[in-house]
PDB file of N, CA and C in Angstrom:
ATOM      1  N   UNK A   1      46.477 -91.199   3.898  1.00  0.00           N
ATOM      2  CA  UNK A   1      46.124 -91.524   5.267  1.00  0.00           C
ATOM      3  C   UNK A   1      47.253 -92.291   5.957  1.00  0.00           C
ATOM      4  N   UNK A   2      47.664 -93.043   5.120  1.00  0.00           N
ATOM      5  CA  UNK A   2      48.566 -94.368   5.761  1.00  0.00           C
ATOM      6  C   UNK A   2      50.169 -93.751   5.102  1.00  0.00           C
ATOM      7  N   UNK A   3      51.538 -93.361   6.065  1.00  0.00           N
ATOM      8  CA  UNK A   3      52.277 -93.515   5.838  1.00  0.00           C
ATOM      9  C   UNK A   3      52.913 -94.751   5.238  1.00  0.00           C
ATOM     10  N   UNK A   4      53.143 -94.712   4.008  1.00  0.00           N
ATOM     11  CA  UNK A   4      53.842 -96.042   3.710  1.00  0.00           C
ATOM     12  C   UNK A   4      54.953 -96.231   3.916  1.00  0.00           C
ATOM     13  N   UNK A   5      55.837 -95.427   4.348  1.00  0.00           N
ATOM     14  CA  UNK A   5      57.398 -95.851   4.524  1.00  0.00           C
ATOM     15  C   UNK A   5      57.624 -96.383   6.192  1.00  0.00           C
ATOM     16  N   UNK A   6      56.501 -96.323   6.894  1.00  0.00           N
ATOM     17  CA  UNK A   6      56.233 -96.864   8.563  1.00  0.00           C
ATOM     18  C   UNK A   6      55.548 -97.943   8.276  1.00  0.00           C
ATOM     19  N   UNK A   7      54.735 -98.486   7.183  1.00  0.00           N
ATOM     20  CA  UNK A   7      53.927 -99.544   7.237  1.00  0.00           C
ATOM     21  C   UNK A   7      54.664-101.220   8.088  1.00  0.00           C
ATOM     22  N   UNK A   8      55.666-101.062   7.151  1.00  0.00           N
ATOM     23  CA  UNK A   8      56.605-102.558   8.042  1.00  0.00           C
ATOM     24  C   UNK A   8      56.924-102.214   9.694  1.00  0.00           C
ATOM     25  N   UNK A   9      57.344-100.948   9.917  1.00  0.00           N
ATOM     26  CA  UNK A   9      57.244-100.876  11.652  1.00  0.00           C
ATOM     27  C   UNK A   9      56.058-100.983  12.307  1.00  0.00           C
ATOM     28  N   UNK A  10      55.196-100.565  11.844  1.00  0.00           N
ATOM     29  CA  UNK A  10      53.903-100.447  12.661  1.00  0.00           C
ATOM     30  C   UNK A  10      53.451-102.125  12.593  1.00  0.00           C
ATOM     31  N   UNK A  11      53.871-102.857  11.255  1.00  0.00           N
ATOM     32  CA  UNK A  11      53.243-104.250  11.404  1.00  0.00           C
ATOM     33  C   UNK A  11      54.096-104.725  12.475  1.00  0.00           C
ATOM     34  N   UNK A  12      55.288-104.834  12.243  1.00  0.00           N
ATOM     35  CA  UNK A  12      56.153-106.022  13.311  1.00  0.00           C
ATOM     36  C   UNK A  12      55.549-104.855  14.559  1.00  0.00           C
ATOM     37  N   UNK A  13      55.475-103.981  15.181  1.00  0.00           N
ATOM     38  CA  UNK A  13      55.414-103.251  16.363  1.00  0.00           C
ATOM     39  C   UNK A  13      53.841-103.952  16.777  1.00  0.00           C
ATOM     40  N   UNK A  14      52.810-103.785  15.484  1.00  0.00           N
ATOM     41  CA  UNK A  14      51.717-104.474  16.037  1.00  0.00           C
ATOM     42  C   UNK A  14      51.758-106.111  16.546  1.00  0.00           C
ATOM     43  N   UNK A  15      52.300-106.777  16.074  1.00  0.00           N
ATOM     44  CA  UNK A  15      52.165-107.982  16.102  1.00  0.00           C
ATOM     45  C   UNK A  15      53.379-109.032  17.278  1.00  0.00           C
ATOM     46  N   UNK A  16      53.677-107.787  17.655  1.00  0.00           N
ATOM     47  CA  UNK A  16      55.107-107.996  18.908  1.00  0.00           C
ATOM     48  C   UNK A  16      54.334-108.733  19.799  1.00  0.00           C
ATOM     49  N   UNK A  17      52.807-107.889  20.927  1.00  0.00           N
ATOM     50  CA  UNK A  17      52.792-108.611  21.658  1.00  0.00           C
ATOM     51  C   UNK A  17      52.069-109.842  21.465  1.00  0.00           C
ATOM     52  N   UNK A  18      51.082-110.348  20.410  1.00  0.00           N
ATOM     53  CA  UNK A  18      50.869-111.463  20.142  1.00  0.00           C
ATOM     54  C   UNK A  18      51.971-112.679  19.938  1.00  0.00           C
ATOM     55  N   UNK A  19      53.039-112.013  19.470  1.00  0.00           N
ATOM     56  CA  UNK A  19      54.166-113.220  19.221  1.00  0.00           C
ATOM     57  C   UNK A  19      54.872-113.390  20.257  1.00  0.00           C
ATOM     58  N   UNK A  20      55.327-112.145  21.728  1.00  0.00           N
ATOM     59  CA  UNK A  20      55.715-112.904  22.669  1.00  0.00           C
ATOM     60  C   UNK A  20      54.928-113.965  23.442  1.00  0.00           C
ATOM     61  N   UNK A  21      53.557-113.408  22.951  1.00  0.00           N
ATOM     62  CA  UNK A  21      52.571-114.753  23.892  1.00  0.00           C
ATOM     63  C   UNK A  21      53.272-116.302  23.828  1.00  0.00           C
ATOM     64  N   UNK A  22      52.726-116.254  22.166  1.00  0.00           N
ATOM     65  CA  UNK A  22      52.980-117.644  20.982  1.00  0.00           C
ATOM     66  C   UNK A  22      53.849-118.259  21.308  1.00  0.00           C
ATOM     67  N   UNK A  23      55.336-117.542  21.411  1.00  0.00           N
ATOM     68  CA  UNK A  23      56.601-117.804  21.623  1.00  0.00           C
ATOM     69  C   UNK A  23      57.350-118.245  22.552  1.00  0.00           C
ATOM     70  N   UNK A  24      56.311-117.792  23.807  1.00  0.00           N
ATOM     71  CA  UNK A  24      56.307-118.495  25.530  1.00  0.00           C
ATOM     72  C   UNK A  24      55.885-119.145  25.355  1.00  0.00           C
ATOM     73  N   UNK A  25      54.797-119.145  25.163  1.00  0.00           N
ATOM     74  CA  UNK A  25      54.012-120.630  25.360  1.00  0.00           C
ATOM     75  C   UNK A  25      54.550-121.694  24.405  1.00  0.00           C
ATOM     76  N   UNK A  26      54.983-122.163  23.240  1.00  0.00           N
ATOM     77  CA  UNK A  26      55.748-122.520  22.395  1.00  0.00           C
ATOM     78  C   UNK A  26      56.661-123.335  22.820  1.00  0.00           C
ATOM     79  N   UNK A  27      57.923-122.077  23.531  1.00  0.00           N
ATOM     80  CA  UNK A  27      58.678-122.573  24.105  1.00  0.00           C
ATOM     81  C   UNK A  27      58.629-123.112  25.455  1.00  0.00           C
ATOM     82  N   UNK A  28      57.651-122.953  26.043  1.00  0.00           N
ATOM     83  CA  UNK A  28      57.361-123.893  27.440  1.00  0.00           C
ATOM     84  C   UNK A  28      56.775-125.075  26.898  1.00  0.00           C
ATOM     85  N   UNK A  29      56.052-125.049  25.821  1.00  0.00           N
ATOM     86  CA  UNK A  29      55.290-126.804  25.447  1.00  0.00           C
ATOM     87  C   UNK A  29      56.827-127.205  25.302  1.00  0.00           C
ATOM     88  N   UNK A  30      57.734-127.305  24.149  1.00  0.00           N
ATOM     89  CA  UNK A  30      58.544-127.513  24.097  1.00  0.00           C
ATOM     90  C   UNK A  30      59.454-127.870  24.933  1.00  0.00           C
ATOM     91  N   UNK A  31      59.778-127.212  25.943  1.00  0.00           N
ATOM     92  CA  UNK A  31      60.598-127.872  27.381  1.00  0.00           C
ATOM     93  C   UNK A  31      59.830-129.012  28.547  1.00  0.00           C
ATOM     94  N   UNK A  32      58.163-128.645  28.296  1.00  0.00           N
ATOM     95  CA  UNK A  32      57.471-129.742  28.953  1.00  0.00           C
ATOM     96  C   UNK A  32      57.791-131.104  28.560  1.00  0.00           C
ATOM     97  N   UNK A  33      57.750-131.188  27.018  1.00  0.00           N
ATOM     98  CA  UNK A  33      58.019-131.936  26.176  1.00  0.00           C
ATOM     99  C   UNK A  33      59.298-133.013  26.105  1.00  0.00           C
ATOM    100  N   UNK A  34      60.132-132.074  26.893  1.00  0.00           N
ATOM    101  CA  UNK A  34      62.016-132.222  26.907  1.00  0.00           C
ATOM    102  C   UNK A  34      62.190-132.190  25.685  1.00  0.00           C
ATOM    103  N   UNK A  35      61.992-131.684  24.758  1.00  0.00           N
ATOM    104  CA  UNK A  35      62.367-131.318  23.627  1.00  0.00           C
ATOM    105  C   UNK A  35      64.054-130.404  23.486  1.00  0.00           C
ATOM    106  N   UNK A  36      63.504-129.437  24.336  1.00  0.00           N
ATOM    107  CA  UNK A  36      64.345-128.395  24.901  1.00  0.00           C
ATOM    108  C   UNK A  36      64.778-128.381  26.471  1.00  0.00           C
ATOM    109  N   UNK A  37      65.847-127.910  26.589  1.00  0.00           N
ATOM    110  CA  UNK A  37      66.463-127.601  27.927  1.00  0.00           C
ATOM    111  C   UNK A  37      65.209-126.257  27.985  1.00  0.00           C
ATOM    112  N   UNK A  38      65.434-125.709  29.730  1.00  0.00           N
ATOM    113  CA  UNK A  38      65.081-124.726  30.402  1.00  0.00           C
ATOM    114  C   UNK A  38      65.919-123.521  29.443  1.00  0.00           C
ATOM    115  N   UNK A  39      67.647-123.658  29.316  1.00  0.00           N
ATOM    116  CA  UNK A  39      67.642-122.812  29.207  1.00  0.00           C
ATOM    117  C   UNK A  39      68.053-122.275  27.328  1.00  0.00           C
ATOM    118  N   UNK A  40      67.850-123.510  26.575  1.00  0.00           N
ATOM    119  CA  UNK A  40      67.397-123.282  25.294  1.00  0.00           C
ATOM    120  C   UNK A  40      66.415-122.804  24.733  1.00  0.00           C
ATOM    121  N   UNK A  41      64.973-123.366  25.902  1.00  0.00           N
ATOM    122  CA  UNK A  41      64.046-122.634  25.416  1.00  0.00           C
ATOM    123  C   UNK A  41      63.798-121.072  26.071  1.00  0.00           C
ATOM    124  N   UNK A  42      64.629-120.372  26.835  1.00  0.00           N
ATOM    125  CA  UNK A  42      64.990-119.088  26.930  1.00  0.00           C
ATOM    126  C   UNK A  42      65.660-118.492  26.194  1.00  0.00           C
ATOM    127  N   UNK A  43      66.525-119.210  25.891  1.00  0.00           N
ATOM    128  CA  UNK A  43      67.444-118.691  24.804  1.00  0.00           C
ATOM    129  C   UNK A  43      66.766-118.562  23.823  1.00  0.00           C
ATOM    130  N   UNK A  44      65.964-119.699  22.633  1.00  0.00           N
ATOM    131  CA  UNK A  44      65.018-119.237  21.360  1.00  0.00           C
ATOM    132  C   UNK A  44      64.161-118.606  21.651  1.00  0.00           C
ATOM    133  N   UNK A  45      63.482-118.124  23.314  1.00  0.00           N
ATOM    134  CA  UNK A  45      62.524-116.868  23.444  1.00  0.00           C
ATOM    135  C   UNK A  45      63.071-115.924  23.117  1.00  0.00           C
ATOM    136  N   UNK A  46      64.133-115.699  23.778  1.00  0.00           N
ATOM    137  CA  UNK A  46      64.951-114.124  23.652  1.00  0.00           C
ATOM    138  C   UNK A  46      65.339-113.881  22.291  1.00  0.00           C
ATOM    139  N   UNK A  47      65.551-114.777  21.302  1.00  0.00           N
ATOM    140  CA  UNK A  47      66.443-115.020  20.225  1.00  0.00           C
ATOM    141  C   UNK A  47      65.418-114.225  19.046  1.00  0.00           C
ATOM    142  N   UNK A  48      63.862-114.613  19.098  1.00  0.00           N
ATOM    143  CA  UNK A  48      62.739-114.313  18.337  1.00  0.00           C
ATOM    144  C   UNK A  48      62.969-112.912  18.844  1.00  0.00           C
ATOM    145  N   UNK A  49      62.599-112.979  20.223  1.00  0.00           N
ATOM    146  CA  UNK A  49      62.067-111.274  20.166  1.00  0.00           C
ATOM    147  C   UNK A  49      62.703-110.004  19.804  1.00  0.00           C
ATOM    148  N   UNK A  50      64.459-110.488  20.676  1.00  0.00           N
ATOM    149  CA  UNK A  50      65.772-109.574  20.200  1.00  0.00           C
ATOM    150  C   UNK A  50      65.925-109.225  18.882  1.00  0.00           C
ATOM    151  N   UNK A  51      65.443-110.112  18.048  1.00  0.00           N
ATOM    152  CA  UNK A  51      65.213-110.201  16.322  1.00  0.00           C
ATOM    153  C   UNK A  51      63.899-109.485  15.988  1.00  0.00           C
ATOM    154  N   UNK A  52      62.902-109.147  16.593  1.00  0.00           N
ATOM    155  CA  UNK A  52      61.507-108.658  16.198  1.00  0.00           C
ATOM    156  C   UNK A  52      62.053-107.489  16.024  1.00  0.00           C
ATOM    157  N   UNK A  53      62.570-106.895  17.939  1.00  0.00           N
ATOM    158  CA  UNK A  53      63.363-105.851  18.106  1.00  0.00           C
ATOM    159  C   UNK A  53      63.860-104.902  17.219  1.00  0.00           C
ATOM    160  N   UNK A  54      65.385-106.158  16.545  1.00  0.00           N
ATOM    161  CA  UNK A  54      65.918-105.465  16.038  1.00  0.00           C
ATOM    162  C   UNK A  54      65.284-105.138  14.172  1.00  0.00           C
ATOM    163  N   UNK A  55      64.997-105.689  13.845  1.00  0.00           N
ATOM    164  CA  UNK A  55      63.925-105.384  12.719  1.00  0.00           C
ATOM    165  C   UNK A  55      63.321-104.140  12.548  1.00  0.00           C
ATOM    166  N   UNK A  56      62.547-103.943  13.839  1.00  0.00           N
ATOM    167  CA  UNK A  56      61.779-102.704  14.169  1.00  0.00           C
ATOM    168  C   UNK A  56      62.837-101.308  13.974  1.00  0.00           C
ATOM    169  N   UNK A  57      63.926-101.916  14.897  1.00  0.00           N
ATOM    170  CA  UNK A  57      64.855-100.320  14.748  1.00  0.00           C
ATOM    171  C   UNK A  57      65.564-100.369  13.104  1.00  0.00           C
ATOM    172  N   UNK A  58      65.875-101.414  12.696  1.00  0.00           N
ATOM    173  CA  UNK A  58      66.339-101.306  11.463  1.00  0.00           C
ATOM    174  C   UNK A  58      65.328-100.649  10.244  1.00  0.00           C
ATOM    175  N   UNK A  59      63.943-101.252  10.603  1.00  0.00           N
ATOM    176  CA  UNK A  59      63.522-100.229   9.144  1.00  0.00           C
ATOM    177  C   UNK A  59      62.773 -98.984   9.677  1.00  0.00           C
ATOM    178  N   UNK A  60      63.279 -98.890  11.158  1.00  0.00           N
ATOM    179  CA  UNK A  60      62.399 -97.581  11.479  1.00  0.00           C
ATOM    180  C   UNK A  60      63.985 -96.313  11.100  1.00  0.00           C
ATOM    181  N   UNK A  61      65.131 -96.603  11.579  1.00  0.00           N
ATOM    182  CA  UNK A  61      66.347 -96.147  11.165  1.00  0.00           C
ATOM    183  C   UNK A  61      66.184 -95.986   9.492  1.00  0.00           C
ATOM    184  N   UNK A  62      65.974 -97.066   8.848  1.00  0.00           N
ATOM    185  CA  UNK A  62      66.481 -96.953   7.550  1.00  0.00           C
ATOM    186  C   UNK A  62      65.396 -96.172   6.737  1.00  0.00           C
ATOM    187  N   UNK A  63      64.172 -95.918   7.261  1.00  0.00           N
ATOM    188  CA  UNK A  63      63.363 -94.967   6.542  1.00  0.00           C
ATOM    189  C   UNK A  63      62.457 -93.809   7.380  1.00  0.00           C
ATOM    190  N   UNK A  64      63.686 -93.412   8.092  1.00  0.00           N
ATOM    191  CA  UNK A  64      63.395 -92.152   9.089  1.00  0.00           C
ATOM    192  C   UNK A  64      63.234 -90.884   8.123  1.00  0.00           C
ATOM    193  N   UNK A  65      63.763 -90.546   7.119  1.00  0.00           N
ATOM    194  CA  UNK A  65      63.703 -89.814   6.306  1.00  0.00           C
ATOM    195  C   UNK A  65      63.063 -89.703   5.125  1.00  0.00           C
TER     196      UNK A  65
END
């Protein structure tokens, strides 16, 4: 039933938009906080997701076949 060589894409692909939620909001407590600059905590937003991203194409590439 279940392709197993898609199982790791389909998880990080499922769980993408729950973690950009987490990850905004996260990083906005965090700058409320002054923990973080404005534009640090953009920067570790983009930093997570560009990385979810690239994850996704890496084991969707590496077990296309």
């Amino acid at each position: 039933m279940w392709d197993k060589k898609w199982m790791k894409v389909l998880g990080i692909a499922m769980s993408l938009p729950s973690t950009i939620f987490v990850t905004a909001w996260g990083t906005m407590q965090l700058h409320e906080k002054k923990i973080l600059s404005q534009v640090q905590a953009v920067l570790l937003f983009l930093a997570i997701i560009i990385n979810m991203i690239g994850m996704m194409v890496y084991y969707a590439y590496k077990r296309k076949n």
